[in-house]
Protein backbone atom coordinates (compact mmCIF):
# COMPACT_ATOMS: atom_id res chain seq x y z
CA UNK A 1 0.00 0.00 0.00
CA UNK A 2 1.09 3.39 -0.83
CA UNK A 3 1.16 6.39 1.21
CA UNK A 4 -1.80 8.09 -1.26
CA UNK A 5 -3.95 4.56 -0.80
CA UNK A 6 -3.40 4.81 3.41
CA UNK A 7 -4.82 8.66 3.22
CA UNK A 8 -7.66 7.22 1.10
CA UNK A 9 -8.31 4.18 3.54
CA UNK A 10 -8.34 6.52 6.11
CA UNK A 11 -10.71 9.13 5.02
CA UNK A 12 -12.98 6.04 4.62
CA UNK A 13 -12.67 5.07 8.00
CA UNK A 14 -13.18 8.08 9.05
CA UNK A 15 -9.88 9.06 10.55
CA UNK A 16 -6.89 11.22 11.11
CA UNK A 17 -3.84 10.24 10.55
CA UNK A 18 -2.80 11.25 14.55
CA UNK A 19 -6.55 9.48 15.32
CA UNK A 20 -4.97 6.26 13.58
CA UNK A 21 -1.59 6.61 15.46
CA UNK A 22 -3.47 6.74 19.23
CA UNK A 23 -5.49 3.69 18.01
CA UNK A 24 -2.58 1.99 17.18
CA UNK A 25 0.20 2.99 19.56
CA UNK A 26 2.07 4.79 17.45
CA UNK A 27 3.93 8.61 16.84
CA UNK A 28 2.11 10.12 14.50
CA UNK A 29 5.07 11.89 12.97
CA UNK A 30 6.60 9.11 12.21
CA UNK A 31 3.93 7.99 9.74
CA UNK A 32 3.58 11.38 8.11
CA UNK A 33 7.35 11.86 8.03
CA UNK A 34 8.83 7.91 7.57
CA UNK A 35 5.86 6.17 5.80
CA UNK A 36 5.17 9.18 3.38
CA UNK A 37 9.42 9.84 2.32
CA UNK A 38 9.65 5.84 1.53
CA UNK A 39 5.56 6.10 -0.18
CA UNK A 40 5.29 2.57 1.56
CA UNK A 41 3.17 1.75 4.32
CA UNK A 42 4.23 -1.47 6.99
CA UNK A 43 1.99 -4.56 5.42
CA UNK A 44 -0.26 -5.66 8.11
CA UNK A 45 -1.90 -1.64 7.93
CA UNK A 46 -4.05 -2.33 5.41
CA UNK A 47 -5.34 -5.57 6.63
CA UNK A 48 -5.79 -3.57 10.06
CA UNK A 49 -7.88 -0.64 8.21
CA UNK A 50 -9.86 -3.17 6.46
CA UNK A 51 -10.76 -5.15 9.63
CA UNK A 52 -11.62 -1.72 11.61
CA UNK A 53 -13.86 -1.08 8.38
CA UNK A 54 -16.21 -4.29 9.16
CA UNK A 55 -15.44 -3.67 12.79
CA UNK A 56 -17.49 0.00 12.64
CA UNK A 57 -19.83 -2.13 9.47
CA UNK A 58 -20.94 -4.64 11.91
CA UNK A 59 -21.43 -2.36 14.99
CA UNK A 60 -23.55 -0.53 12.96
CA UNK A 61 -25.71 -3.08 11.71
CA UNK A 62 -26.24 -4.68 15.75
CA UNK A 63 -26.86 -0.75 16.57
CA UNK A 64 -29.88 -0.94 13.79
CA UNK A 65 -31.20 -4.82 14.82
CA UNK A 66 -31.02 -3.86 18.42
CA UNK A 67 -32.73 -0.93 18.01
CA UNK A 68 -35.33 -2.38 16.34
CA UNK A 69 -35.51 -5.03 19.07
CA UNK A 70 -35.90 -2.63 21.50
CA UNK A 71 -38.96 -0.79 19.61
CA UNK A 72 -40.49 -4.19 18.96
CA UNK A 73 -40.45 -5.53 23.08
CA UNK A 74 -41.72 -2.20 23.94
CA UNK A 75 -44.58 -2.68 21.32
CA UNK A 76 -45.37 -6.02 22.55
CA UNK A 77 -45.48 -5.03 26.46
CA UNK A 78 -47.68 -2.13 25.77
CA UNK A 79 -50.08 -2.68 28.75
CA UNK A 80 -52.79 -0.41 26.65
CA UNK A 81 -53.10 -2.88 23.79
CA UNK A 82 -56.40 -5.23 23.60
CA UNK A 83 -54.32 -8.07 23.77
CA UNK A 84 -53.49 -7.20 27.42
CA UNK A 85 -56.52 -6.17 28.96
CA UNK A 86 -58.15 -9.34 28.78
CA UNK A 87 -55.15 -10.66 30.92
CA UNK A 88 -56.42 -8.63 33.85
């Protein structure tokens, strides 16, 4: 991966270069200065960037399903619906 293709990845994911750095545990300056004078990135960074993409994909999608979970028990235990009353 080049140096243009990490800034890419990285606007996809949503982050900063020094937001990418904290994640990972590493300075910041030396992947603007080191990573961008060779225009090569280590290997395993795009398989990382690529995992935190289905990472934030998947927590998304359980955010949506359990949201609708939540709106669909609170429909069902609605003590003002017909269905209830007659349980009285």
């Amino acid at each position: 991966m080049d140096f243009q293709s990490f800034k890419k990845t990285l606007k996809k994911c949503n982050l900063t270069i020094k937001e990418f750095a904290k994640i990972c545990g590493l300075n910041p300056n030396s992947i603007s200065t080191s990573w961008k004078s060779k225009n090569e990135v280590p290997q395993w960074v795009d398989s990382w960037l690529q995992n935190y993409i289905k990472a934030k994909t998947l927590d998304n999608v359980k955010d949506v399903v359990c949201d609708d979970e939540d709106k669909a028990s609170n429909t069902s235990t609605d003590k003002s619906s017909p269905a209830n009353k007659n349980d009285k």
